[in-house]
PDB file of N, CA and C in Angstrom:
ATOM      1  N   UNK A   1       0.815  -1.198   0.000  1.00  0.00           N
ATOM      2  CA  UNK A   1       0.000   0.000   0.000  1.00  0.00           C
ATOM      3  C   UNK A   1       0.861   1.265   0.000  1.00  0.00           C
ATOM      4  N   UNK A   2       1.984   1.221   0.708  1.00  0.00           N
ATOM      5  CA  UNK A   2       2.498   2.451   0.777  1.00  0.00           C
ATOM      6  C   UNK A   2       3.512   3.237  -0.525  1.00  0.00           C
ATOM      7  N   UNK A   3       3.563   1.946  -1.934  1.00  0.00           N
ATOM      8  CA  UNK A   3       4.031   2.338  -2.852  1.00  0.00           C
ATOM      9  C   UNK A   3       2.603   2.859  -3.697  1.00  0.00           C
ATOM     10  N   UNK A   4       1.326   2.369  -3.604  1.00  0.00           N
ATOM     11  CA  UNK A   4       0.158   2.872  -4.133  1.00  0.00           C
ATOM     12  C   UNK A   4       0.116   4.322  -3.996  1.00  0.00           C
ATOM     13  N   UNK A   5       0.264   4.760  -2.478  1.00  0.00           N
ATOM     14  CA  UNK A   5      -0.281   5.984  -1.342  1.00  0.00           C
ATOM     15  C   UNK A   5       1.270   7.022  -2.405  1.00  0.00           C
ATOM     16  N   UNK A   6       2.288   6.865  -2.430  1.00  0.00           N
ATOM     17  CA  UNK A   6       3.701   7.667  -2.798  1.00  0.00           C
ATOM     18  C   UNK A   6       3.657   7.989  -4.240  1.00  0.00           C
ATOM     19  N   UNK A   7       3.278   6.820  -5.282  1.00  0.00           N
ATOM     20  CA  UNK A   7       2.544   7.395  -6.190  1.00  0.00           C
ATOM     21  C   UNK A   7       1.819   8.458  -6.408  1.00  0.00           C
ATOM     22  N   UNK A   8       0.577   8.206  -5.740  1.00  0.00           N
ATOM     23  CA  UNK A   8      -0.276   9.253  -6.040  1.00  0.00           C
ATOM     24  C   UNK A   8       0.056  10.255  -5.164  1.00  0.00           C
ATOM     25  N   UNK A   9       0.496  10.623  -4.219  1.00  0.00           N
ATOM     26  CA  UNK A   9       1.047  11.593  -3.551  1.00  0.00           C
ATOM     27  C   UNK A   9       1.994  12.548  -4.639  1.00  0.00           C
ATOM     28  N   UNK A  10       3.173  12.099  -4.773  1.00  0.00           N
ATOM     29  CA  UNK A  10       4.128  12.316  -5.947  1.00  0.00           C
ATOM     30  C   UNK A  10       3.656  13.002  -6.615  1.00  0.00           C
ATOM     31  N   UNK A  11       2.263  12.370  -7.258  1.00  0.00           N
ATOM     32  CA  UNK A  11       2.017  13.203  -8.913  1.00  0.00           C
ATOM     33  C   UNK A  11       0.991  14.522  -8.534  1.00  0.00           C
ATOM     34  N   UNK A  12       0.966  14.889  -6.725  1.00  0.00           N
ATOM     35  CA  UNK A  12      -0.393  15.819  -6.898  1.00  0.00           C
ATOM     36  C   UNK A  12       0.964  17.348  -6.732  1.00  0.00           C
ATOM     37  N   UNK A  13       2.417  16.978  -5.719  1.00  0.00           N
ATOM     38  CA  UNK A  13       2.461  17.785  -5.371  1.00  0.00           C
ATOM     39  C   UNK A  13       4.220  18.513  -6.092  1.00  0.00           C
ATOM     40  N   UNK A  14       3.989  19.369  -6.085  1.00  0.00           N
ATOM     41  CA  UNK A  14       5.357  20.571  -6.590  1.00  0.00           C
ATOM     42  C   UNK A  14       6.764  19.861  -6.495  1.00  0.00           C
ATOM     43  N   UNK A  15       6.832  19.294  -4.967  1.00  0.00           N
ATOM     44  CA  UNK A  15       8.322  18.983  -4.574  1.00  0.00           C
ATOM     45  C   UNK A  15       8.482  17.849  -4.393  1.00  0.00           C
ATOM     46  N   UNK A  16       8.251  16.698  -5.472  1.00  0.00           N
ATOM     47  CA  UNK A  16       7.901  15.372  -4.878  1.00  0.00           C
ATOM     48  C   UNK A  16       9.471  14.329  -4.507  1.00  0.00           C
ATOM     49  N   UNK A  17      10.505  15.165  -4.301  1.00  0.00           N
ATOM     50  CA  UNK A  17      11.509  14.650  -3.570  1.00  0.00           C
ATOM     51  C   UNK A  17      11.243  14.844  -1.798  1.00  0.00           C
ATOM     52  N   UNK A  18      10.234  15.654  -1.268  1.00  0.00           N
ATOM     53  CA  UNK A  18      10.052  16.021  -0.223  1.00  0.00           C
ATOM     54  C   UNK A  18       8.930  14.996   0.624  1.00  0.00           C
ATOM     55  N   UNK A  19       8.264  13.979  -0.380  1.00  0.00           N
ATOM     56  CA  UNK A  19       7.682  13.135  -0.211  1.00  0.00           C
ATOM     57  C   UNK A  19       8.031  12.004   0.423  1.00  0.00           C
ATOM     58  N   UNK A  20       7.560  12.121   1.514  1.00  0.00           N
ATOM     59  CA  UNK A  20       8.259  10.507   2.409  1.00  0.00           C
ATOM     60  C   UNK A  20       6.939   9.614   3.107  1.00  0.00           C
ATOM     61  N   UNK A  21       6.741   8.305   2.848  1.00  0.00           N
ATOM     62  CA  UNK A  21       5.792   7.648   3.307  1.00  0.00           C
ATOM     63  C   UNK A  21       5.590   6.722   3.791  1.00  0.00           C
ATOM     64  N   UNK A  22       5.769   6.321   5.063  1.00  0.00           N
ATOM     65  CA  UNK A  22       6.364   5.210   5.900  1.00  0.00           C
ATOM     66  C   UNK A  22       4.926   4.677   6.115  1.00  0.00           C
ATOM     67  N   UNK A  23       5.064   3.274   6.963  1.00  0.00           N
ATOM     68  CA  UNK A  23       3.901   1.980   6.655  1.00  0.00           C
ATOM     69  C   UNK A  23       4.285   1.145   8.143  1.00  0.00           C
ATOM     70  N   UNK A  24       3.667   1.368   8.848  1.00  0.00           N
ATOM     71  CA  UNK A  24       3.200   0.504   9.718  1.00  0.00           C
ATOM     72  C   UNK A  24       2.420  -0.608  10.333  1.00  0.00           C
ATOM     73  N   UNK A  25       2.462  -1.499  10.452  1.00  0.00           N
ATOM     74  CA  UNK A  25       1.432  -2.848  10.701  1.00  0.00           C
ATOM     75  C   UNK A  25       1.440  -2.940  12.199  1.00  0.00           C
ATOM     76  N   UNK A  26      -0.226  -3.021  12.421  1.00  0.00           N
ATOM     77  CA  UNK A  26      -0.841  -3.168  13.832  1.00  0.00           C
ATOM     78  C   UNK A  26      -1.674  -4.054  13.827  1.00  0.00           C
ATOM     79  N   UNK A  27      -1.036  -5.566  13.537  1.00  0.00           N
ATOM     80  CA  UNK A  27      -2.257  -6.562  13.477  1.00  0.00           C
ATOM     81  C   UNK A  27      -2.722  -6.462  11.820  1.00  0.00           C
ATOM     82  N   UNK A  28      -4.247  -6.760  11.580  1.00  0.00           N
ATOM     83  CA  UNK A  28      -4.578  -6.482  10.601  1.00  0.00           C
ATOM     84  C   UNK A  28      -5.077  -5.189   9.990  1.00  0.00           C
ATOM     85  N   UNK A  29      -4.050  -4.090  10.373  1.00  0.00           N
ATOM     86  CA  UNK A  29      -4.276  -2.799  10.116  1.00  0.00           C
ATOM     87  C   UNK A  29      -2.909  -2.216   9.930  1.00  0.00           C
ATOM     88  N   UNK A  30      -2.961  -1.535   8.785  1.00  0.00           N
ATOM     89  CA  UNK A  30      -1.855  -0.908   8.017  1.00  0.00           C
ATOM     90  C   UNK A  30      -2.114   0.476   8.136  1.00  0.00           C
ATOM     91  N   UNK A  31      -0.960   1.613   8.666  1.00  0.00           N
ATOM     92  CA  UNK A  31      -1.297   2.322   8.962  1.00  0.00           C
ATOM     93  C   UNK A  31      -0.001   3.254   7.919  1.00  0.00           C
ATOM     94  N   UNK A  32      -0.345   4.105   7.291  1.00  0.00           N
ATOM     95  CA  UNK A  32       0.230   4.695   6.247  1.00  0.00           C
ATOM     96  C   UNK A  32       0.372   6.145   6.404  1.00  0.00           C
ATOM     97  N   UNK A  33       1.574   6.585   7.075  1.00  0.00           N
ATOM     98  CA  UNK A  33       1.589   7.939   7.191  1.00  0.00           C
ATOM     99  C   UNK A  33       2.460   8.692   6.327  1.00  0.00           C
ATOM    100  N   UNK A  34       1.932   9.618   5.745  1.00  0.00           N
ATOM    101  CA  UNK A  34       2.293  10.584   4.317  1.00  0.00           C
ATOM    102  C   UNK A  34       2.792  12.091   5.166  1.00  0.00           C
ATOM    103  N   UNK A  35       4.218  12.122   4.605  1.00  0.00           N
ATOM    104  CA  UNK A  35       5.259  13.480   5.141  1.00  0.00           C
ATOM    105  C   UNK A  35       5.103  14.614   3.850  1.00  0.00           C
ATOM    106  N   UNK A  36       4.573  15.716   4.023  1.00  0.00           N
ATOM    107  CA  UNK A  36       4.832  16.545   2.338  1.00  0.00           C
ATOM    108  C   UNK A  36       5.546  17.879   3.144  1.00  0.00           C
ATOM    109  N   UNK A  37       6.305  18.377   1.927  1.00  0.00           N
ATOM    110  CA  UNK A  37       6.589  19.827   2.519  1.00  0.00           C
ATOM    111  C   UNK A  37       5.320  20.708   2.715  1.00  0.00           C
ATOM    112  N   UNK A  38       5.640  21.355   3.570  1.00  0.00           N
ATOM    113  CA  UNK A  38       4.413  22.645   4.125  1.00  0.00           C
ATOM    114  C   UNK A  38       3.797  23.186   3.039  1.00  0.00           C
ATOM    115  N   UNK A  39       4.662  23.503   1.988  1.00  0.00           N
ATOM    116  CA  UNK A  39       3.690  23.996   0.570  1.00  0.00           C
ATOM    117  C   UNK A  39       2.833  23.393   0.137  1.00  0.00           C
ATOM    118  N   UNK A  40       3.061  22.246   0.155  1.00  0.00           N
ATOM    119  CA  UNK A  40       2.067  20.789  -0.847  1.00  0.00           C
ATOM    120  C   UNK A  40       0.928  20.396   0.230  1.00  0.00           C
ATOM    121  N   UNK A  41       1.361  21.330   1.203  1.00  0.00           N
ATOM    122  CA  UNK A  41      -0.007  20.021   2.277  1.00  0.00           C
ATOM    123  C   UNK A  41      -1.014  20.299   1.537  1.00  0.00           C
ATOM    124  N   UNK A  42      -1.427  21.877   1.314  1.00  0.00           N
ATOM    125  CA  UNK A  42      -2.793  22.270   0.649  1.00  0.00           C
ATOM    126  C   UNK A  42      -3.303  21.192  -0.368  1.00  0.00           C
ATOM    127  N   UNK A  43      -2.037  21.137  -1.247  1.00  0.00           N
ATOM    128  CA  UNK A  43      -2.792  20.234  -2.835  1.00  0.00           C
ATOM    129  C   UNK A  43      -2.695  18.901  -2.455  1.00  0.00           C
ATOM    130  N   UNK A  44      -2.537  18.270  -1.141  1.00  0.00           N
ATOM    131  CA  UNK A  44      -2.689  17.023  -0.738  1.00  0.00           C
ATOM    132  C   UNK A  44      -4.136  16.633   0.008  1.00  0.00           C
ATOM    133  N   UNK A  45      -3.923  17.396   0.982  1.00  0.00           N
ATOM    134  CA  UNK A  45      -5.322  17.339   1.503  1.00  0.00           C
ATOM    135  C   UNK A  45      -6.871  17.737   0.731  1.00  0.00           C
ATOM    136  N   UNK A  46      -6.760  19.427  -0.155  1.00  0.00           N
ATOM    137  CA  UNK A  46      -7.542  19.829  -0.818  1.00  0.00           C
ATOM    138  C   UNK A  46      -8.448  20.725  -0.624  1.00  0.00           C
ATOM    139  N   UNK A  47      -9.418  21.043  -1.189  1.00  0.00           N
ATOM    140  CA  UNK A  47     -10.755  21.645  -0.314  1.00  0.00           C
ATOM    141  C   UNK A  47     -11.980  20.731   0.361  1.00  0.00           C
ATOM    142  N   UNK A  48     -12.091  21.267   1.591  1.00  0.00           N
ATOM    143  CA  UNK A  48     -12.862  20.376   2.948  1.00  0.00           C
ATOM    144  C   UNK A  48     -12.245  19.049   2.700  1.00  0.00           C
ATOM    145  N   UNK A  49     -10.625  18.977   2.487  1.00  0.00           N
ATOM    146  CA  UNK A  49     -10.772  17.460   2.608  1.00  0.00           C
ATOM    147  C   UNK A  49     -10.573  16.612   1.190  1.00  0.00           C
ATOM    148  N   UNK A  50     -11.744  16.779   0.136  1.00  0.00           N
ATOM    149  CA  UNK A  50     -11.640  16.050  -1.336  1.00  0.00           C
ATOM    150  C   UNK A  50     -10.908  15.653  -1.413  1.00  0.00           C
ATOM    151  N   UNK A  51      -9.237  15.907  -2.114  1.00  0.00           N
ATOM    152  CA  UNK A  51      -8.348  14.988  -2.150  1.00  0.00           C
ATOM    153  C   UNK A  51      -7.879  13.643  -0.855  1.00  0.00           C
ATOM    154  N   UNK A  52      -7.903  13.955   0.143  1.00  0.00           N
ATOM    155  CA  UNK A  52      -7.639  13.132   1.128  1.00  0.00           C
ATOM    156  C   UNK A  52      -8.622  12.270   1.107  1.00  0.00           C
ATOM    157  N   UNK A  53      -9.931  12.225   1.088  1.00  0.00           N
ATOM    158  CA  UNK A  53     -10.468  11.439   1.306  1.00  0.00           C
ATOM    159  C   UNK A  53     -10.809  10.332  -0.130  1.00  0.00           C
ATOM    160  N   UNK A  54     -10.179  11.378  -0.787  1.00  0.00           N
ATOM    161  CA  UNK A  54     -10.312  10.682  -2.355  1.00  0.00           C
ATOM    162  C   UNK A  54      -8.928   9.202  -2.557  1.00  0.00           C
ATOM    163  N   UNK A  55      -8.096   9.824  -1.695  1.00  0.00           N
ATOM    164  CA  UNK A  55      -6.644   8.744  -1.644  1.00  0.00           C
ATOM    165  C   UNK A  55      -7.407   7.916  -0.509  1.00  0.00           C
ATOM    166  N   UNK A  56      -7.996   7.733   0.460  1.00  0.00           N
ATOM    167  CA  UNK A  56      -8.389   7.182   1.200  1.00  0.00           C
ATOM    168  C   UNK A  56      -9.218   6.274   0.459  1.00  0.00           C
ATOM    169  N   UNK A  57     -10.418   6.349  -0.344  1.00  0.00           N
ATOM    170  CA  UNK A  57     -10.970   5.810  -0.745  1.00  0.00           C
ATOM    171  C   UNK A  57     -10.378   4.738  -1.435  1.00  0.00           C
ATOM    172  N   UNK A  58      -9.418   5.029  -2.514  1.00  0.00           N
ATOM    173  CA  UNK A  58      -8.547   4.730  -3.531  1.00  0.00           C
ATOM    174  C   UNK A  58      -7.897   3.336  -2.703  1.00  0.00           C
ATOM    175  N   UNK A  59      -7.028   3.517  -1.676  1.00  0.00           N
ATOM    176  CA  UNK A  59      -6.322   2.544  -1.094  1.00  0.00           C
ATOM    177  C   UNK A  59      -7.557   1.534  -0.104  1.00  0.00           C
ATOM    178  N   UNK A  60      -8.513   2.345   0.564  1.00  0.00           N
ATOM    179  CA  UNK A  60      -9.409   1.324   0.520  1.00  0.00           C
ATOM    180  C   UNK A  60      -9.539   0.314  -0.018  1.00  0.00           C
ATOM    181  N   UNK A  61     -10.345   0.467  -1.225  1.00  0.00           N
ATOM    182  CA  UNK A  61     -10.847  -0.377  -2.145  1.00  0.00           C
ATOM    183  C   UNK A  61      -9.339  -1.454  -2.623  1.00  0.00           C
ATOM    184  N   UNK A  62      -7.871  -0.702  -3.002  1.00  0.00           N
ATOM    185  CA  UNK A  62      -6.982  -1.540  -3.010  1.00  0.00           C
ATOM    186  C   UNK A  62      -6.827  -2.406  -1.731  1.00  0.00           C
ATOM    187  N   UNK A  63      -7.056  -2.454  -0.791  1.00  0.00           N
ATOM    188  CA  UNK A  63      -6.596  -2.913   0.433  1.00  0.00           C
ATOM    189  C   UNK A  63      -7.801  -3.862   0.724  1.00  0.00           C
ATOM    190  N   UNK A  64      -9.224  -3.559   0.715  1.00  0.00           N
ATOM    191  CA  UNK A  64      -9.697  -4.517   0.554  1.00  0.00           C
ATOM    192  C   UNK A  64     -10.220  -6.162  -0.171  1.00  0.00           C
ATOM    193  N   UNK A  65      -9.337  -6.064  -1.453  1.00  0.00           N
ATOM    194  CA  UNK A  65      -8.719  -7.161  -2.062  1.00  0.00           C
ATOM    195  C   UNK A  65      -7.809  -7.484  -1.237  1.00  0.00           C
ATOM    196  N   UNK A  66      -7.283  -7.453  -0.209  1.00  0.00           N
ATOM    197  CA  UNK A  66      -6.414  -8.198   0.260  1.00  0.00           C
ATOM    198  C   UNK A  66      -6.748  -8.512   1.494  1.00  0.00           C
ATOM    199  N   UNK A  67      -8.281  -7.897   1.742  1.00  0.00           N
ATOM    200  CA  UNK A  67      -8.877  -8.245   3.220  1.00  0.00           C
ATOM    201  C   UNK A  67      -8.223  -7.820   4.412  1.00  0.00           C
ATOM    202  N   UNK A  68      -7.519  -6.686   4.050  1.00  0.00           N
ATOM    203  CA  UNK A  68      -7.191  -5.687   4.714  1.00  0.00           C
ATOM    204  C   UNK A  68      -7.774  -4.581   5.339  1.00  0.00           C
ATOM    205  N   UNK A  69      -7.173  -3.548   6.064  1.00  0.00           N
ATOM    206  CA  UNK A  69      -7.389  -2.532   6.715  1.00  0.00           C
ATOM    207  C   UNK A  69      -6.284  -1.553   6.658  1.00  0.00           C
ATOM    208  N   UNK A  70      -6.480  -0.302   5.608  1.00  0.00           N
ATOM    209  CA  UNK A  70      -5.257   0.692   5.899  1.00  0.00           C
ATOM    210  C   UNK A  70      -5.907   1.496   5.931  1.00  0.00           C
ATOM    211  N   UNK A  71      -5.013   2.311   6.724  1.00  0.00           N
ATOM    212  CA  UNK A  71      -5.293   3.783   7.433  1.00  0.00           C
ATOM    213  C   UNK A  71      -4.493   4.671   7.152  1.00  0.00           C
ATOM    214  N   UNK A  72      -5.115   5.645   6.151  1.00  0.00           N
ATOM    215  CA  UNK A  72      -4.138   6.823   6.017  1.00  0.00           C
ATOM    216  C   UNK A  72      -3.512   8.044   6.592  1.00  0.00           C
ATOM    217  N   UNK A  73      -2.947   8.406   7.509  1.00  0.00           N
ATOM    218  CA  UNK A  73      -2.486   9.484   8.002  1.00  0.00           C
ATOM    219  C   UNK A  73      -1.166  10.544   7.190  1.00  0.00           C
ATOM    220  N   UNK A  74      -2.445  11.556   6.946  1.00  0.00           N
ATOM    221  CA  UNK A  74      -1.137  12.278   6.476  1.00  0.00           C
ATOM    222  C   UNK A  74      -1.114  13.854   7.331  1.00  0.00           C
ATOM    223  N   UNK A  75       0.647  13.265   7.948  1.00  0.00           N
ATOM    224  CA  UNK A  75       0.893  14.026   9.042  1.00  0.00           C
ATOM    225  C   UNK A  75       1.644  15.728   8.422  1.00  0.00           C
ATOM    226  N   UNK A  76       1.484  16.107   9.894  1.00  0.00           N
ATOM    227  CA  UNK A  76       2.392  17.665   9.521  1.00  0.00           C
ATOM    228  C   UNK A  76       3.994  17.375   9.348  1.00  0.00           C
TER     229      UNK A  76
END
């Protein structure tokens, strides 16, 4: 999941060397936290949200083919 999540991260924002996205497992829950520079948070997250919840969705649906659970956090 976390090469899915860096992908699409990558292609939304300006500085995508600044992009870092580490992956954690808690049981059957994958927890995916997304690093952007301070400029890009805007075009990551979006307006009220849209993009974020749009990558959320996205890895959902990937993750549930695998009868999974990931959780996206994308931190400051």
């Amino acid at each position: 999941m976390r090469e899915l999540v860096e992908v699409i991260v990558k292609a939304l924002v300006d500085d995508p060397e600044s992009v870092v996205v580490t992956e954690k497992e808690e049981g059957r829950t994958t927890v995916v936290e997304v690093h952007v520079a301070d400029s890009d948070m805007g075009k990551v997250i979006g307006k009220q949200g849209r993009i974020a919840k749009a990558i959320r969705a996205v890895v959902k649906a990937a993750a549930s083919k695998e009868d999974r659970k990931v959780v996206v956090d994308i931190a400051d």
